[in-house]
Protein backbone atom coordinates (compact mmCIF):
# COMPACT_ATOMS: atom_id res chain seq x y z
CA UNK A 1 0.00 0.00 0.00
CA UNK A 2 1.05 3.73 -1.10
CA UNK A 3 0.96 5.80 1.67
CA UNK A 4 1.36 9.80 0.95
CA UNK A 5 2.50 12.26 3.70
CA UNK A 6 0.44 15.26 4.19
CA UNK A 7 2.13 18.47 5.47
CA UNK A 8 1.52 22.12 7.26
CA UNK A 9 -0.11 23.61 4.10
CA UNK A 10 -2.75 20.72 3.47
CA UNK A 11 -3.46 20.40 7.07
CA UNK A 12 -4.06 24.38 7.11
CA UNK A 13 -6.92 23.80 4.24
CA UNK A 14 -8.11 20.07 5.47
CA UNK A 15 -8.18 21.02 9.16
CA UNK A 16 -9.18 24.87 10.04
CA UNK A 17 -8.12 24.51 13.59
CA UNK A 18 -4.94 23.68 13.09
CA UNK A 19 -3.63 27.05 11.63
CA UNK A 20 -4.77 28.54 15.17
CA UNK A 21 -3.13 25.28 16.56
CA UNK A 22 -0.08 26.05 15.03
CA UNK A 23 0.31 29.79 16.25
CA UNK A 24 0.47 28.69 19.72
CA UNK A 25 -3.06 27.67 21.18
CA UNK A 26 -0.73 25.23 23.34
CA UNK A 27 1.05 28.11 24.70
CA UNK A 28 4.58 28.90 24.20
CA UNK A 29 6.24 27.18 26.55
CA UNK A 30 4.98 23.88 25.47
CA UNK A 31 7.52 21.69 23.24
CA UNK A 32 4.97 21.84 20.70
CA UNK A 33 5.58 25.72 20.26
CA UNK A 34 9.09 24.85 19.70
CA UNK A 35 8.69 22.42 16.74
CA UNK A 36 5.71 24.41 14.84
CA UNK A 37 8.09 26.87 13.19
CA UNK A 38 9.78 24.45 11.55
CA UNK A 39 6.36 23.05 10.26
CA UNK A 40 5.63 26.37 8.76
CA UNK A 41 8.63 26.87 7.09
CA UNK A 42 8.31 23.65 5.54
CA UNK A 43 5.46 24.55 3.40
CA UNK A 44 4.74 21.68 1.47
CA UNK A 45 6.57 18.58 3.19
CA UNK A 46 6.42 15.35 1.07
CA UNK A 47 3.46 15.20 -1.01
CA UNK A 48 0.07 15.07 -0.86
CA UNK A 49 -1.81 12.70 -3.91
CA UNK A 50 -5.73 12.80 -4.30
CA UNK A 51 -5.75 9.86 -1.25
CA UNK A 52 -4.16 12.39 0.90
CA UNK A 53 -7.54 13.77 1.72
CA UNK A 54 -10.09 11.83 -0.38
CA UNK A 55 -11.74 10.15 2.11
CA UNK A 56 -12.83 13.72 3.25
CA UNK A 57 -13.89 14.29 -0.59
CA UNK A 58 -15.83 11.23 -0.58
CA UNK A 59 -17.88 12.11 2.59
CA UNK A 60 -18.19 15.64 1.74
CA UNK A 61 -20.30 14.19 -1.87
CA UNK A 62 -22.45 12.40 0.69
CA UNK A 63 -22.63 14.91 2.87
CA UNK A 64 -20.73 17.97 3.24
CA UNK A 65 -21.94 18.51 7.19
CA UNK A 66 -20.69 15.29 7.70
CA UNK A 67 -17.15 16.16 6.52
CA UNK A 68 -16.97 19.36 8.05
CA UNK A 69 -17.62 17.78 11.46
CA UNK A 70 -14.60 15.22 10.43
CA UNK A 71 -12.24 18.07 9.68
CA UNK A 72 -13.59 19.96 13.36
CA UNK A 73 -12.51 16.41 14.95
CA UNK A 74 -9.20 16.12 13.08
CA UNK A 75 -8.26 19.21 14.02
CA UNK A 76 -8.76 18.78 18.06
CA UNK A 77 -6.85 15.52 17.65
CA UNK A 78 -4.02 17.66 16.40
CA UNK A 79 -4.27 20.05 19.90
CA UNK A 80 -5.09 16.95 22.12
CA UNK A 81 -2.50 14.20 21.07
CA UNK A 82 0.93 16.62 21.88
CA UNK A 83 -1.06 16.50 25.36
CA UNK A 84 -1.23 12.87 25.89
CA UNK A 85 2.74 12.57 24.85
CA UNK A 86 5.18 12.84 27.51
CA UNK A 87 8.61 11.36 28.27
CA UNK A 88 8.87 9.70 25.01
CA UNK A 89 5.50 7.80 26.07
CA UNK A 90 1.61 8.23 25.38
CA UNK A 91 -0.72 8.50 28.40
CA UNK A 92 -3.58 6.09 29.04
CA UNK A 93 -5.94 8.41 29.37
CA UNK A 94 -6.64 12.17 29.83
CA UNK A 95 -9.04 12.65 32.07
CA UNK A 96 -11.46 15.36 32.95
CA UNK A 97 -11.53 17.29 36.08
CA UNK A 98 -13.09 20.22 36.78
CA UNK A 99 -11.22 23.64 36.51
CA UNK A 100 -10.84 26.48 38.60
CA UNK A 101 -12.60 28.75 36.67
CA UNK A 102 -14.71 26.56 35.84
CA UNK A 103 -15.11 24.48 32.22
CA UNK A 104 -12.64 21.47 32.46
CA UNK A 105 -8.93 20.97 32.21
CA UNK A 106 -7.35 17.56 31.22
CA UNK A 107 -5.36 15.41 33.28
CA UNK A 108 -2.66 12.45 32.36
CA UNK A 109 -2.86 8.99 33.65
CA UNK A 110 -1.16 6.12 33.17
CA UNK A 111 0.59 4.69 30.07
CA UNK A 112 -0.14 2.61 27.42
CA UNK A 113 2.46 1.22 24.65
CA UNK A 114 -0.81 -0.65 22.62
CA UNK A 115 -2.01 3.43 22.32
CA UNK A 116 0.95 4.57 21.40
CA UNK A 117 1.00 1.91 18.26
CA UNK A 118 -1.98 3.11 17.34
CA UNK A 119 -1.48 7.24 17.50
CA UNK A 120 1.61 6.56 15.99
CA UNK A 121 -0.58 4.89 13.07
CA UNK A 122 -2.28 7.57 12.86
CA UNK A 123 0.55 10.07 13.06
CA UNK A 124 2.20 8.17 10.19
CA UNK A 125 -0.07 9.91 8.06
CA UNK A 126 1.76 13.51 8.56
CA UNK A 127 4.55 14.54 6.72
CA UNK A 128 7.81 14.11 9.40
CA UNK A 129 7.98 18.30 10.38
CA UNK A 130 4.68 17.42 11.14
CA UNK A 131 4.81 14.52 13.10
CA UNK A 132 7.81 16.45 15.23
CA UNK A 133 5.42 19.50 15.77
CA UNK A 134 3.18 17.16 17.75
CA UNK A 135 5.93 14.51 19.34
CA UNK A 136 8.05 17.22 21.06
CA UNK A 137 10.72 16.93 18.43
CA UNK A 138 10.52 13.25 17.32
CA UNK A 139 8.97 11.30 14.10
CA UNK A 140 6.65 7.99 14.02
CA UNK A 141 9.92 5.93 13.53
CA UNK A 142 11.18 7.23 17.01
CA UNK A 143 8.21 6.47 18.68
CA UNK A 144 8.08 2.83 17.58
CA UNK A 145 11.76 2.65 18.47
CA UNK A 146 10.83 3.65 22.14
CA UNK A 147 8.19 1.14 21.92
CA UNK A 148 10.16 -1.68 20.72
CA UNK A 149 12.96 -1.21 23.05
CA UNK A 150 10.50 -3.46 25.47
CA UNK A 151 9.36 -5.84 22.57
CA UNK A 152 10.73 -8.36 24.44
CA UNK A 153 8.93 -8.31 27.39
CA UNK A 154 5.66 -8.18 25.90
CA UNK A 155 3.26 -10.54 26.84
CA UNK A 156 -0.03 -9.63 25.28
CA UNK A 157 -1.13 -10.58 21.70
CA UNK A 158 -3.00 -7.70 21.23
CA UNK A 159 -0.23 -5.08 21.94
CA UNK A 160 2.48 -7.13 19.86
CA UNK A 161 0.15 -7.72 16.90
CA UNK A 162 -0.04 -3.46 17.23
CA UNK A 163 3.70 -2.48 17.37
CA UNK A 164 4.08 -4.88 14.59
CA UNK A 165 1.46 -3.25 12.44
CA UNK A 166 2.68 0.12 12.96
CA UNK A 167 6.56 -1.39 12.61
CA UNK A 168 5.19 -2.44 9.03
CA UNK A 169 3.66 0.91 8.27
CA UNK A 170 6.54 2.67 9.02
CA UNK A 171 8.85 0.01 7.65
CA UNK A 172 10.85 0.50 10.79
CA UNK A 173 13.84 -1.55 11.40
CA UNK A 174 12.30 -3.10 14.24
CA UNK A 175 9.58 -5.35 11.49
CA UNK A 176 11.85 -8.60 11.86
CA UNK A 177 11.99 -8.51 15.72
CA UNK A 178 8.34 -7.49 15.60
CA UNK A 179 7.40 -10.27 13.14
CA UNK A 180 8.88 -12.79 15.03
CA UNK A 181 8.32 -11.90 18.38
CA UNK A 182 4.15 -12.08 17.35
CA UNK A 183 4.76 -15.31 16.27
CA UNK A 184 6.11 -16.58 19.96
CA UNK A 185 3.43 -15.05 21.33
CA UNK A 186 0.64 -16.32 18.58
CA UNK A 187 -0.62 -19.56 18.96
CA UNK A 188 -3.52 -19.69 16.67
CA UNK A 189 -5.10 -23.16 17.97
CA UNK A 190 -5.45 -21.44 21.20
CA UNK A 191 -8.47 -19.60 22.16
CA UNK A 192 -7.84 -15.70 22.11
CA UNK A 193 -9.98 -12.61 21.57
CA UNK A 194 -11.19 -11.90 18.20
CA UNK A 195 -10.04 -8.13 18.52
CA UNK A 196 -6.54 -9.67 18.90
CA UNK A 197 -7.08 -12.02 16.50
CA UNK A 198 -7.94 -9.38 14.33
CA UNK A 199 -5.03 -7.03 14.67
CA UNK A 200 -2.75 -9.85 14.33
CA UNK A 201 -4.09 -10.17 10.71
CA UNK A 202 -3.76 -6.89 10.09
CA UNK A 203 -0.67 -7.24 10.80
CA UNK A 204 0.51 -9.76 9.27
CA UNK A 205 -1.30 -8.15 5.95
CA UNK A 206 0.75 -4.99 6.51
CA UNK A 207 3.96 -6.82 6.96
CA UNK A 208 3.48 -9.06 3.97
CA UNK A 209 5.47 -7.24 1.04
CA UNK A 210 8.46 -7.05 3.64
CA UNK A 211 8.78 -10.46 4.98
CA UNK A 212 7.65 -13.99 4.62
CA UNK A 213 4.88 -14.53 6.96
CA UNK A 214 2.27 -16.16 4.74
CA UNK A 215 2.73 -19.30 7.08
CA UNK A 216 1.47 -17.49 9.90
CA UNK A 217 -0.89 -15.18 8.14
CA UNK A 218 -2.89 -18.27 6.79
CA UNK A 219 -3.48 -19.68 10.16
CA UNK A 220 -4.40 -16.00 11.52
CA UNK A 221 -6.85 -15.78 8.83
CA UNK A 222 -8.38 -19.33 9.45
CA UNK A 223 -8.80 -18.87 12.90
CA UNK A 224 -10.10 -15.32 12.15
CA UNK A 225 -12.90 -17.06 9.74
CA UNK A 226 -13.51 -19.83 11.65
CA UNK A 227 -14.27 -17.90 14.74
CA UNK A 228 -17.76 -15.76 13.45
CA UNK A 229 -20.71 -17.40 14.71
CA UNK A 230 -23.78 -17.06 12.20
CA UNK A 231 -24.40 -13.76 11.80
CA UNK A 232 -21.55 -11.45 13.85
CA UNK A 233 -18.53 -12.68 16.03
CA UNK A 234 -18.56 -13.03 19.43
CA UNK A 235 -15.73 -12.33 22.48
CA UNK A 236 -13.54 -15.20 21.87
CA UNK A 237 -12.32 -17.29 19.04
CA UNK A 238 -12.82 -21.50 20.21
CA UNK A 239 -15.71 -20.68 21.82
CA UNK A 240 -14.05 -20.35 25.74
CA UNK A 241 -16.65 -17.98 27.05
CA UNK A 242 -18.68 -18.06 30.30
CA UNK A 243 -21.68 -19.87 29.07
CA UNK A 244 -23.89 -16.98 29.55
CA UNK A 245 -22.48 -14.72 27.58
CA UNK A 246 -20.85 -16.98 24.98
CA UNK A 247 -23.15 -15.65 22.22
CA UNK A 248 -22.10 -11.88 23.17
CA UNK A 249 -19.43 -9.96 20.71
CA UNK A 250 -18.89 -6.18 21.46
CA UNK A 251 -18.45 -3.44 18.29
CA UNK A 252 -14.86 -3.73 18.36
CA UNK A 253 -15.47 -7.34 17.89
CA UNK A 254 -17.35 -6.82 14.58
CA UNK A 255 -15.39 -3.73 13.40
CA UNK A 256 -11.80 -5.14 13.70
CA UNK A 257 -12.38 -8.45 11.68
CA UNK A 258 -14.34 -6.31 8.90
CA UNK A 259 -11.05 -4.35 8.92
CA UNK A 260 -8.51 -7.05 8.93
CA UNK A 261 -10.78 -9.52 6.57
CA UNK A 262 -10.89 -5.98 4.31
CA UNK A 263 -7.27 -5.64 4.34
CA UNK A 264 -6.73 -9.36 3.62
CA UNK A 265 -8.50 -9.20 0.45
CA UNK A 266 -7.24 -6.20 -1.07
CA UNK A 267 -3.23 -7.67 0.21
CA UNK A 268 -4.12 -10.51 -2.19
CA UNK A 269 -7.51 -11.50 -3.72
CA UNK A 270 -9.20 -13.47 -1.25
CA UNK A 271 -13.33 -14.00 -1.50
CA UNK A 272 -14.10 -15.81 1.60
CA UNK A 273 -12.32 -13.44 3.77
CA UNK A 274 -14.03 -10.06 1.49
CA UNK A 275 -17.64 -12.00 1.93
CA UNK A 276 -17.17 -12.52 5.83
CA UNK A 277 -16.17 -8.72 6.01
CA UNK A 278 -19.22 -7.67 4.16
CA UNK A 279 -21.71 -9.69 5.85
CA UNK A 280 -20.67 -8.66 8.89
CA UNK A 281 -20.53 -5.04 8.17
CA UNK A 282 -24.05 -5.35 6.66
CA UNK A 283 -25.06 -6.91 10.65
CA UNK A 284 -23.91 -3.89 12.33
CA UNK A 285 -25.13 -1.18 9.53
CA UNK A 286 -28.68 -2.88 9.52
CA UNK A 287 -28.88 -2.78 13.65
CA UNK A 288 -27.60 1.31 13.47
CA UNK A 289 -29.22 2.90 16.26
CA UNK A 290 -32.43 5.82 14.45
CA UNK A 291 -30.15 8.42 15.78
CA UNK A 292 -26.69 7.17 14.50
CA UNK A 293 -25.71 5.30 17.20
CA UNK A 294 -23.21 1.98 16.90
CA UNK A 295 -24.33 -0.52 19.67
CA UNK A 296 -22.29 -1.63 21.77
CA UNK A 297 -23.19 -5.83 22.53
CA UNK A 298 -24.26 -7.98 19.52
CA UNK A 299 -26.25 -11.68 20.04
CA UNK A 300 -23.40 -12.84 17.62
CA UNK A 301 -26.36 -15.91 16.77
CA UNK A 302 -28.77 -13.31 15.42
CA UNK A 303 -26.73 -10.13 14.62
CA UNK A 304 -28.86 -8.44 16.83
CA UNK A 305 -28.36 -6.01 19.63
CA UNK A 306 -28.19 -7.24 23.14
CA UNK A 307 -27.12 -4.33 24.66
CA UNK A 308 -26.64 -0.89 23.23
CA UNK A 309 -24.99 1.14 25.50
CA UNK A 310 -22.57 2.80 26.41
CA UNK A 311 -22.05 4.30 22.95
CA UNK A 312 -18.35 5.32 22.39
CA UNK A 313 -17.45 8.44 20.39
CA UNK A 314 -14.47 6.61 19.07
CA UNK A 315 -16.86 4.02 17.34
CA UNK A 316 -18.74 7.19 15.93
CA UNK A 317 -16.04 8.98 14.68
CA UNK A 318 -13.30 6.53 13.58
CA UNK A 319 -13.72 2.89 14.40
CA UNK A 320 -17.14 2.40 12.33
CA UNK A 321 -15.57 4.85 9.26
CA UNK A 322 -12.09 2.93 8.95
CA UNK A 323 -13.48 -0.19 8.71
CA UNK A 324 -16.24 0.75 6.29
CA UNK A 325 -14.08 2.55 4.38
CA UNK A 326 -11.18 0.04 3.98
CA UNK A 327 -13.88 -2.40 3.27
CA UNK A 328 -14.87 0.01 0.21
CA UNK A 329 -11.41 -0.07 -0.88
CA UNK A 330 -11.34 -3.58 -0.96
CA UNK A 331 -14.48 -3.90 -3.24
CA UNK A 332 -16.91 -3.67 -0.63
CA UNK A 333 -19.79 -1.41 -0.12
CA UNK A 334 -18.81 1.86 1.82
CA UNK A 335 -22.17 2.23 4.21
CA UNK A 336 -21.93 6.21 3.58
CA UNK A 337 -24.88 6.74 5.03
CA UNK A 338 -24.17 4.75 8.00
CA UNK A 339 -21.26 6.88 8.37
CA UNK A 340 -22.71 10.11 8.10
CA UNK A 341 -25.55 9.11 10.66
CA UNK A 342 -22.63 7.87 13.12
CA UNK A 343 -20.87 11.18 12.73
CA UNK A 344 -23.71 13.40 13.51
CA UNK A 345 -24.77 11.64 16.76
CA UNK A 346 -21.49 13.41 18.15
CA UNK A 347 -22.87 16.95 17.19
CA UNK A 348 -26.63 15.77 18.29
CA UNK A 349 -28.06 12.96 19.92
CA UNK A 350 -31.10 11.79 22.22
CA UNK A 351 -29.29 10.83 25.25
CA UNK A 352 -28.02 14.11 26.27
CA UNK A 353 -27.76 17.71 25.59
CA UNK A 354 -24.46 18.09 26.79
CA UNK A 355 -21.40 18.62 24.42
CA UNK A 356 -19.60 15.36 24.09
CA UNK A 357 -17.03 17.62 21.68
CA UNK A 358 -14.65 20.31 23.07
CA UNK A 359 -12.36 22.80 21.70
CA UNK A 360 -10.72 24.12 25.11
CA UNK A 361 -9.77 22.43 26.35
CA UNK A 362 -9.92 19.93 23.08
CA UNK A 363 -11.29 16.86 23.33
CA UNK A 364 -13.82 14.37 22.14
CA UNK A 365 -15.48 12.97 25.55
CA UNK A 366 -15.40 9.05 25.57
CA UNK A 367 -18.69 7.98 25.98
CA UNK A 368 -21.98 7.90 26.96
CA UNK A 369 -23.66 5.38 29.24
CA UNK A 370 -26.16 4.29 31.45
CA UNK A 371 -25.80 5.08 35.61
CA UNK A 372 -25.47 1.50 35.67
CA UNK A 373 -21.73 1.00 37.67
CA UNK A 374 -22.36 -3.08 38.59
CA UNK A 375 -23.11 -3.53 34.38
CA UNK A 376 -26.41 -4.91 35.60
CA UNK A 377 -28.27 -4.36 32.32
CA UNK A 378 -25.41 -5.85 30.76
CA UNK A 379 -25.77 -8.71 32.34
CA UNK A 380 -29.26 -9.36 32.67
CA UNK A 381 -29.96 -8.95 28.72
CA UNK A 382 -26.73 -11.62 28.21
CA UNK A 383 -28.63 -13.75 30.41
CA UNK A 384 -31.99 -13.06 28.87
CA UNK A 385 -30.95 -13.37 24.92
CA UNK A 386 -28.85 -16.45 25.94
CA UNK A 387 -31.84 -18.32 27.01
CA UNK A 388 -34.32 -16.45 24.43
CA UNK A 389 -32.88 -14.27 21.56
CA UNK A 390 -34.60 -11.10 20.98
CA UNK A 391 -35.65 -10.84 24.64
CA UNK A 392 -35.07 -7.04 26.01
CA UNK A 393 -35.89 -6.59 29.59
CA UNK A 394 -37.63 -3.16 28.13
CA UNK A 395 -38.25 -1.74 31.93
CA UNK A 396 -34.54 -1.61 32.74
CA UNK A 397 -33.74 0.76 29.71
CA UNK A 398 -36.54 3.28 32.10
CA UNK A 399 -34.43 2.57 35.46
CA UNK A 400 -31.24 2.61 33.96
CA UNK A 401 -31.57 5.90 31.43
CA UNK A 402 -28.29 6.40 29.05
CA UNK A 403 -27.45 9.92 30.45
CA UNK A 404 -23.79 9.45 31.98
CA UNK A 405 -20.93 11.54 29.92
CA UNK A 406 -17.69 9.66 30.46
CA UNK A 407 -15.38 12.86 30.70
CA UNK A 408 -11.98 10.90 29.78
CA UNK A 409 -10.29 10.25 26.01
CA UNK A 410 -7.70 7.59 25.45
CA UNK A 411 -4.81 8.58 22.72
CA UNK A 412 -6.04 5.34 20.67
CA UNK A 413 -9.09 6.92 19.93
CA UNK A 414 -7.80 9.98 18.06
CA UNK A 415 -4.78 7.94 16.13
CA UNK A 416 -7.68 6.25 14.89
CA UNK A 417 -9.13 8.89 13.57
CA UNK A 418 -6.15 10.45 12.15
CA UNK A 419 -5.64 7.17 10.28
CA UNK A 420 -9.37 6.89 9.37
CA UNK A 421 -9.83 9.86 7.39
CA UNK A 422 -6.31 11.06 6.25
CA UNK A 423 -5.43 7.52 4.71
């Protein structure tokens, strides 16, 4: 795959914000200040091709509101990710707390290597003055040198199958160490979560003109296959779940195979894994909540919706688009509509009049769910649809109301949608 850098000039037209970004809205003592010059002396860094900013072009001919909020979104991802980068790391989260004078201020916590494989994903799709206005000083290929300075002492599939899909992107030097370390870790007749199993394809797509992993990437995408259950996937691949919630498979679990199965195909033609993709995508499109929502728990039996809530901005604004949209680039249908509907629920939505999108400080709040802190709902429907698919519960949708605004964002969720809509 061709990817195209975009620099200062094209983010000044795609994203308004960032001009203001760039003359100091982080103040000038931040290492951001320091680094911006340099981006606006560059001008035109690298190059920017039609793709650089056609999947804004495409949702603007659906619907020009649509893209408009996607360049408003790209543009606070550019003021909030310097923000979450610190000490050569990405936070966990940033989380809200309320300010002196009033409004909100944001507040680090934690770290998380599997988020920083992801912004930096994301990040890869800025020209490198670009990517060292926002990473105090340092590029994409720094960052996932920092990150695989612990390769190996990672344990989790999940984060390896990351760092090795970003090592890919960026064709880092790292790939080999990557590539082999995710295959210690992978053992594909083992039971593992289909979000893992997911990534691990991607990766393994993404590393594929590099190195020889078509032994590993054909039992990835077996076990991938294998592990949908009639209509939509569940938790798990090998079927290891609790009993009563065996049937269950969250968003991520639907949107992560469409990607990877998406990916697959377009790699190298491949049918079976392009017709799984597309039937699933058509599951989760069809059960689209009236106002744009993406539900959260699927009966992965049925394809339908066992619980809806909470509903997570980053499946609104990235995670439903990018796999959609690399879907459509594989052949598949592109669900514009679906898009545009997910997008708006972030500007306006039933559950609550409060803004779930910032700009000071800037930030896309993480959710919104039901004052439900034990999960009961969650678990009574599992129970319910387990023993009787379809059945709702309805009365605990009026004791548990979806009014709760999770004030926290996780640096995942805006690499996501930097590499949603600028690839």
């Amino acid at each position: 795959m061709n990817w195209d850098v975009i620099g200062y000039n094209e983010l000044a037209v795609i994203l308004p914000g960032f001009a203001a970004f760039s003359r100091g809205v982080l103040g000038g003592n931040s290492p951001v200040a320091g680094n911006i010059q340099q981006v606006r002396s560059a001008g035109r860094v690298g190059s920017v091709s039609e793709a650089g900013s056609a999947r804004l072009g495409l949702l603007s001919g659906q619907d020009p509101a649509s893209a408009e909020l996607a360049r408003r979104f790209l543009a606070i991802s550019m003021r909030y990710l310097p923000q979450a980068y610190a000490d050569r790391e990405f936070a966990f989260t940033l989380r809200g707390a309320g300010a002196p004078a009033g409004g909100w201020q944001l507040q680090r916590a934690g770290t998380s290597a599997r988020y920083g494989a992801i912004a930096a994903l994301g990040l890869m799709r800025l020209a490198e003055p670009a990517q060292r206005a926002l990473l105090a000083g340092e590029t994409c290929q720094d960052l996932i040198g920092t990150l695989a300075k612990s390769l190996d002492l990672i344990t989790n599939l999940g984060d390896m199958a990351m760092l090795c899909w970003a090592a890919a992107e960026a064709k880092h030097s790292e790939l080999p160490r990557a590539v082999a370390r995710l295959a210690e870790l992978d053992r594909p007749a083992d039971p593992v979560d289909v979000v893992a199993a997911a990534w691990a394809v991607s990766a393994l797509v993404a590393a594929r003109p590099h190195l020889d992993v078509e032994r590993h990437l054909a039992a990835a995408r077996h076990r991938l296959l294998a592990a949908r259950g009639k209509m939509a996937y569940p938790h798990t691949t090998g079927g290891n779940a609790q009993r009563y919630r065996a049937h269950l498979g969250s968003f991520a679990d639907q949107v992560y195979p469409v990607q990877a199965l998406a990916r697959l195909h377009g790699s190298a033609d491949d049918p079976e894994a392009l017709a799984t993709a597309s039937a699933v995508a058509r599951v989760i499109c069809a059960a689209q909540g009236s106002a744009g929502q993406w539900w959260w728990h699927y009966d992965s039996r049925t394809g339908g919706v066992v619980e809806g809530y909470p509903v997570y901005s980053v499946h609104q604004h990235s995670m439903a688009p990018m796999a959609l949209l690399d879907l459509a680039d594989a052949g598949g249908q592109a669900h514009l509509e679906s898009i545009c509907r997910g997008l708006a629920w972030l500007d306006s939505r039933p559950e609550t009049s409060a803004d779930l999108v910032l700009e000071d400080p800037p930030v896309i709040w993480r959710k919104v769910a039901r004052n439900d802190p034990r999960k009961l709902v969650r678990g009574l429907r599992a129970v319910a649809t387990g023993m009787c698919p379809g059945m709702r519960i309805s009365v605990l949708d009026r004791i548990y109301p979806p009014t709760e605004i999770d004030r926290e964002c996780r640096p995942y969720e805006l690499g996501w949608l930097l590499f949603t809509w600028l690839s």
